[in-house]
Protein backbone atom coordinates (compact mmCIF):
# COMPACT_ATOMS: atom_id res chain seq x y z
CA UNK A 1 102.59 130.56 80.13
CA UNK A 2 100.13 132.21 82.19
CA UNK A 3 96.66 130.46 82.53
CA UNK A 4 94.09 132.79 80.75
CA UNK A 5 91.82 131.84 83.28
CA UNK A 6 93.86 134.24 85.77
CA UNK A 7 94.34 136.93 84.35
CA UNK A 8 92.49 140.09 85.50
CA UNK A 9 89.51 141.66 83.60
CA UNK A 10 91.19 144.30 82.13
CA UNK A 11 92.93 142.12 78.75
CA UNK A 12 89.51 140.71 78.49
CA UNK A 13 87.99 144.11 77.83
CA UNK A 14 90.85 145.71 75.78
CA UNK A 15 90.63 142.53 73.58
CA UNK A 16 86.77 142.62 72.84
CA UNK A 17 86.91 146.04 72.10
CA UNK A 18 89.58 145.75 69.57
CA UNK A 19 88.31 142.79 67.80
CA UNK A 20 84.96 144.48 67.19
CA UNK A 21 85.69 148.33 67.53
CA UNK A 22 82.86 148.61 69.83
CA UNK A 23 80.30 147.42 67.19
CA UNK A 24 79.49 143.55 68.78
CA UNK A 25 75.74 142.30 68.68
CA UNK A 26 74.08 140.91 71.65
CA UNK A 27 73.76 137.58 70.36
CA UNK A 28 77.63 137.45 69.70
CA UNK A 29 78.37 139.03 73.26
CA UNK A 30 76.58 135.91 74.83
CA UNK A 31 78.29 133.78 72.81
CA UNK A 32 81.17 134.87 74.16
CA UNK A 33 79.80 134.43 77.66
CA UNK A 34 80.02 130.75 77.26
CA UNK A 35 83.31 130.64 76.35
CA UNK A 36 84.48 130.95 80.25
CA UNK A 37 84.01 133.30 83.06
CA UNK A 38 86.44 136.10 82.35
CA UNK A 39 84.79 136.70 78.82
CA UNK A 40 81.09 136.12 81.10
CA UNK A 41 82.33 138.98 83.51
CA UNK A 42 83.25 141.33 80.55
CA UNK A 43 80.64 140.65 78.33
CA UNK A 44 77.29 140.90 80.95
CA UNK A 45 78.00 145.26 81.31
CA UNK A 46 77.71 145.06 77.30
CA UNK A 47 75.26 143.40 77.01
CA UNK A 48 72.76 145.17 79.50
CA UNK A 49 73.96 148.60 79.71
CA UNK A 50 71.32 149.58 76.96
CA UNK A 51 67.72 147.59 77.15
CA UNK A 52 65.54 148.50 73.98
CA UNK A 53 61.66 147.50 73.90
CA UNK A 54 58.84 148.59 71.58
CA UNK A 55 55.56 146.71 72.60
CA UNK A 56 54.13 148.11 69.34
CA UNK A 57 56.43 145.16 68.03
CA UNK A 58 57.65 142.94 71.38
CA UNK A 59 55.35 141.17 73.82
CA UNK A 60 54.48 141.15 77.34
CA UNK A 61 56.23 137.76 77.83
CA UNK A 62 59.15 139.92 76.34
CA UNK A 63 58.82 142.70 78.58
CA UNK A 64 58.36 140.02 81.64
CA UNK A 65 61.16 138.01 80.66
CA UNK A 66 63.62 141.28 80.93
CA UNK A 67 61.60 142.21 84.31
CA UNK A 68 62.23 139.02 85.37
CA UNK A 69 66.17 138.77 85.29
CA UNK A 70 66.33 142.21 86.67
CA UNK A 71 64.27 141.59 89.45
CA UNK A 72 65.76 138.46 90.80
CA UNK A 73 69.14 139.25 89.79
CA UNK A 74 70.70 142.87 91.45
CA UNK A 75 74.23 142.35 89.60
CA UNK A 76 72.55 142.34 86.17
CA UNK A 77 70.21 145.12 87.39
CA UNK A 78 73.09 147.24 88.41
CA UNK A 79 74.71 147.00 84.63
CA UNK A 80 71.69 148.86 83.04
CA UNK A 81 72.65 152.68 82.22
CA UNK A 82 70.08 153.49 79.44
CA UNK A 83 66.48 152.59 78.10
CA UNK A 84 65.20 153.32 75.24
CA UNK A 85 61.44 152.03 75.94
CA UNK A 86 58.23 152.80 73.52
CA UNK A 87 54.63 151.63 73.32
CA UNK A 88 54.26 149.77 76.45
CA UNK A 89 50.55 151.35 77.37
CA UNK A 90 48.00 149.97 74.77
CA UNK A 91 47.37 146.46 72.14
CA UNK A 92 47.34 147.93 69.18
CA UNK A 93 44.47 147.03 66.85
CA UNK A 94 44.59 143.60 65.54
CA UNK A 95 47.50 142.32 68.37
CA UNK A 96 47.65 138.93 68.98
CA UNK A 97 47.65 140.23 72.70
CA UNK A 98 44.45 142.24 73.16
CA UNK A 99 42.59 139.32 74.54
CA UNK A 100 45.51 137.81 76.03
CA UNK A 101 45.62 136.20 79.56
CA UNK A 102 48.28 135.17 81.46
CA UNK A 103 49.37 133.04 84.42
CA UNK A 104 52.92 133.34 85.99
CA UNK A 105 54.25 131.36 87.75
CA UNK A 106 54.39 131.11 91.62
CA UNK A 107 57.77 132.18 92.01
CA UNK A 108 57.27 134.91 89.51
CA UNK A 109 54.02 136.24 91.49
CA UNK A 110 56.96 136.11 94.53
CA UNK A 111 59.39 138.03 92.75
CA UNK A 112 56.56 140.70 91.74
CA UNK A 113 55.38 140.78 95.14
CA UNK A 114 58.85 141.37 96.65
CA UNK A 115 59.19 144.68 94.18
CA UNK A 116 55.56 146.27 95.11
CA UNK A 117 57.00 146.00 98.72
CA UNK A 118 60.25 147.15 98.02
CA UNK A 119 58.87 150.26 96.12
CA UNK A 120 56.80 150.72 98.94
CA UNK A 121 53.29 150.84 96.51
CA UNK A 122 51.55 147.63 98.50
CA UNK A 123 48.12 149.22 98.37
CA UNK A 124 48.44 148.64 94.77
CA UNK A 125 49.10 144.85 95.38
CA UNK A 126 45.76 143.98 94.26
CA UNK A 127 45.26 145.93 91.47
CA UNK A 128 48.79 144.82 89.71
CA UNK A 129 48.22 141.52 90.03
CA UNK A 130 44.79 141.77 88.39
CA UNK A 131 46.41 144.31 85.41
CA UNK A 132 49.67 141.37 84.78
CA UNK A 133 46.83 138.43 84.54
CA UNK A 134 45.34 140.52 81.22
CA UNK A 135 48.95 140.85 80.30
CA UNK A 136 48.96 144.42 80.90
CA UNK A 137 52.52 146.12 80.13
CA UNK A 138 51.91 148.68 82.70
CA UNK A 139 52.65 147.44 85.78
CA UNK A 140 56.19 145.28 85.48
CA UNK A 141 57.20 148.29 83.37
CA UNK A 142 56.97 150.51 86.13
CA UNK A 143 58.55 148.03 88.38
CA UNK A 144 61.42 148.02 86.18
CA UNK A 145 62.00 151.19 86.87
CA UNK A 146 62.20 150.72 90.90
CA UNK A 147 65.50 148.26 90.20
CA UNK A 148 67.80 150.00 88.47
CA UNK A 149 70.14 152.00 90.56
CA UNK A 150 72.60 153.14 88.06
CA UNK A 151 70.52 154.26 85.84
CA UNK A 152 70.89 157.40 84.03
CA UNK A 153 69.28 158.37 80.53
CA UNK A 154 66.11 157.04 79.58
CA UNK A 155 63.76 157.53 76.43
CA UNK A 156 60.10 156.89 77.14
CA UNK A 157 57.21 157.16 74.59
CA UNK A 158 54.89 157.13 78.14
CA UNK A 159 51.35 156.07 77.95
CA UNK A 160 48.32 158.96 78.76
CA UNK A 161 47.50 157.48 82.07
CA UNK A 162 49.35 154.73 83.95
CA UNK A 163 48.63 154.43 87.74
CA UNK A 164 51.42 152.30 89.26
CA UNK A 165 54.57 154.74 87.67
CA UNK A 166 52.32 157.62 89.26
CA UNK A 167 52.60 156.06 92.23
CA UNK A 168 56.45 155.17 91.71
CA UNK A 169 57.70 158.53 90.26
CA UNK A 170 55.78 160.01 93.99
CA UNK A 171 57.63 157.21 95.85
CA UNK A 172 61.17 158.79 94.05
CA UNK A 173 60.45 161.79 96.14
CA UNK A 174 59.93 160.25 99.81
CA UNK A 175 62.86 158.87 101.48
CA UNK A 176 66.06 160.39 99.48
CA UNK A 177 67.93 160.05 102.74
CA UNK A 178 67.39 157.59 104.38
CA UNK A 179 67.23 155.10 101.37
CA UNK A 180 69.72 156.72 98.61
CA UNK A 181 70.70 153.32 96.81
CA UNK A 182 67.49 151.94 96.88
CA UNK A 183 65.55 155.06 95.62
CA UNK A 184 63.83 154.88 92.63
CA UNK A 185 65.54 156.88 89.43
CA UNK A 186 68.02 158.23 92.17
CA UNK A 187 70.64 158.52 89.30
CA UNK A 188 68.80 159.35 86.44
CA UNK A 189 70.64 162.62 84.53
CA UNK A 190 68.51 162.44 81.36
CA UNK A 191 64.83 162.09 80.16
CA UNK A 192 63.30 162.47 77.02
CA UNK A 193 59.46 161.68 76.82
CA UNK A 194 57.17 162.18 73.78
CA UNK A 195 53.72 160.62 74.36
CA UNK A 196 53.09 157.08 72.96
CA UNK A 197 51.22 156.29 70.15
CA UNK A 198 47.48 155.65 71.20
CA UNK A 199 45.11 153.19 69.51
CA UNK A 200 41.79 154.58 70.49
CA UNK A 201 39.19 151.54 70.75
CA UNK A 202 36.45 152.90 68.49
CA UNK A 203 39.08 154.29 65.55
CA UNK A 204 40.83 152.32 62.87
CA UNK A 205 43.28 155.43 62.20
CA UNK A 206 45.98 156.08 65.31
CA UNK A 207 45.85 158.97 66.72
CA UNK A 208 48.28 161.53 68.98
CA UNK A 209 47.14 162.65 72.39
CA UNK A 210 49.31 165.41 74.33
CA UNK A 211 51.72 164.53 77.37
CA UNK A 212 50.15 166.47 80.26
CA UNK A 213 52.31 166.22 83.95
CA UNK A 214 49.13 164.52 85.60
CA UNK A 215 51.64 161.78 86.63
CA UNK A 216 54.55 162.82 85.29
CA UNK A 217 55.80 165.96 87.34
CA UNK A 218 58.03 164.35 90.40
CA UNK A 219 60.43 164.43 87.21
CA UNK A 220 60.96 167.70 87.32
CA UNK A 221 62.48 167.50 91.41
CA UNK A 222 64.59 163.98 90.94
CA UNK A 223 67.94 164.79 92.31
CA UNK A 224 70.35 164.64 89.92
CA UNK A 225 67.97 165.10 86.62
CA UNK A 226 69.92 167.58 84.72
CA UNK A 227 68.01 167.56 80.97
CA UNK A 228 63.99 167.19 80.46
CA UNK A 229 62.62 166.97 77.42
CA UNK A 230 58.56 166.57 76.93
CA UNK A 231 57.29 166.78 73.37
CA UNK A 232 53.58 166.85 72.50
CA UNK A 233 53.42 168.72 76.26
CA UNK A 234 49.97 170.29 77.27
CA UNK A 235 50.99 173.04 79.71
CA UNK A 236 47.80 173.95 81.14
CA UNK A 237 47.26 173.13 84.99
CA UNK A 238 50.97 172.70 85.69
CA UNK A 239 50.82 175.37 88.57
CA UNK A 240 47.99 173.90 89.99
CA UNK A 241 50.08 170.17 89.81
CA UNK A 242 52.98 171.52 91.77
CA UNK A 243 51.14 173.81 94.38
CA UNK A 244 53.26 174.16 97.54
CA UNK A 245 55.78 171.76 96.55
CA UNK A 246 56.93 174.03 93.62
CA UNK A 247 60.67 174.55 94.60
CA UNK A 248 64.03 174.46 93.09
CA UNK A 249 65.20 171.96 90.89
CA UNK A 250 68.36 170.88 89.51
CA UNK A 251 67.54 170.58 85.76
CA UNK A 252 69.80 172.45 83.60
CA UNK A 253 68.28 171.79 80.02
CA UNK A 254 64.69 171.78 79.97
CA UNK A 255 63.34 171.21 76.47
CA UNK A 256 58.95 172.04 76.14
CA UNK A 257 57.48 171.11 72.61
């Protein structure tokens, strides 16, 4: 009888699918990646093909810890297809985090270092490092979002203001040529964006603000974006945002609430 061991991916797949009809936690899937390297191999595009994170309820070190692995690990980083990412702008009221502080490691300052460069945002440097030692969310957020070339749909309660994705949505724009795998959101079809929910310092009650396109517009000219959707949008100034670089763009389905 054949050794399991060499037998080609395919089995693997049809097998876990079957057993589980496509229903399989994460915690089971890497339980199955212990069990050798065929079921690793099958079970790593399940397991990060969809990343979830609410920092209303998850932490920075969560956040970081996902950063992390895609940062130092391209494979992984190429599995990811959709994110469904809320709340990663503000401590909400009471959070064990608002006074947090925090002090990575050396070879995690290396790895962060090594994805300002790559996303070409280095006069930033400063400024990020400064923003991750009060545990701000901001920053390796952002970064995320420069290593993850297959990435296509993505659901983003975005904060008001946030100054390093500014700077990498503009970066998405420069470059499509000569750098086509490594460009930021290069594959991204889908976007859906309602504004986060926003804790306002002197207020006990939470409040809504509108999503205005101060940062946000190099969405609208990604290359292959094909369905917007901004909800809570404030459409005043957009002409003045786009000014000479108003131009075709390939969206399809463009939803304005």
């Amino acid at each position: 009888m054949r050794n399991p061991a060499n037998l080609p991916l395919e089995p693997f797949g049809d097998v876990l699918d079957y057993a589980v009809h496509g229903n399989l936690d994460v915690k089971s899937l890497c339980t199955f990646c212990l069990v050798g390297r065929q079921w690793y191999v099958t079970s790593i595009p399940r397991i990060y093909s969809k990343w979830t994170y609410n920092g209303e309820y998850r932490s920075f070190i969560s956040l970081w810890k996902f950063s992390r692995t895609i940062l130092s690990n391209f494979r992984v980083a190429e599995q990811v297809r959709t994110l469904d990412i809320r709340n990663w702008g503000f401590h909400p009221l009471g959070h064990s985090e608002v006074n947090l502080h925090t002090d990575l490691l050396q070879e995690d300052l290396k790895l962060i270092r090594g994805a300002i460069h790559n996303a070409r945002i280095q006069e930033l440097e400063s400024d990020i490092m400064k923003a991750l030692h009060r545990a701000d969310r901001r920053p390796p957020m952002a970064l995320l979002l420069t290593r993850l070339p297959n990435l296509t749909t993505i659901c983003a309660h975005v904060p008001e203001s946030d100054v390093v994705l500014a700077e990498v949505l503009k970066q998405a724009l420069k470059d499509q040529d000569n750098r086509p795998q490594q460009q930021t959101l290069q594959n991204l079809k889908e976007a859906s964006l309602p504004s986060e929910w926003h804790y306002p310092s002197t207020q006990d009650a939470r409040d809504l603000y509108t999503l205005r396109l101060d940062y946000l517009w190099p969405l609208f000219r990604l290359p292959n974006i094909r369905k917007l959707s901004l909800f809570d949008f404030e459409p005043h100034g957009v002409a003045i945002l786009f000014g000479d670089t108003a131009g075709a763009s390939p969206i399809t389905h463009l939803t304005l609430v």
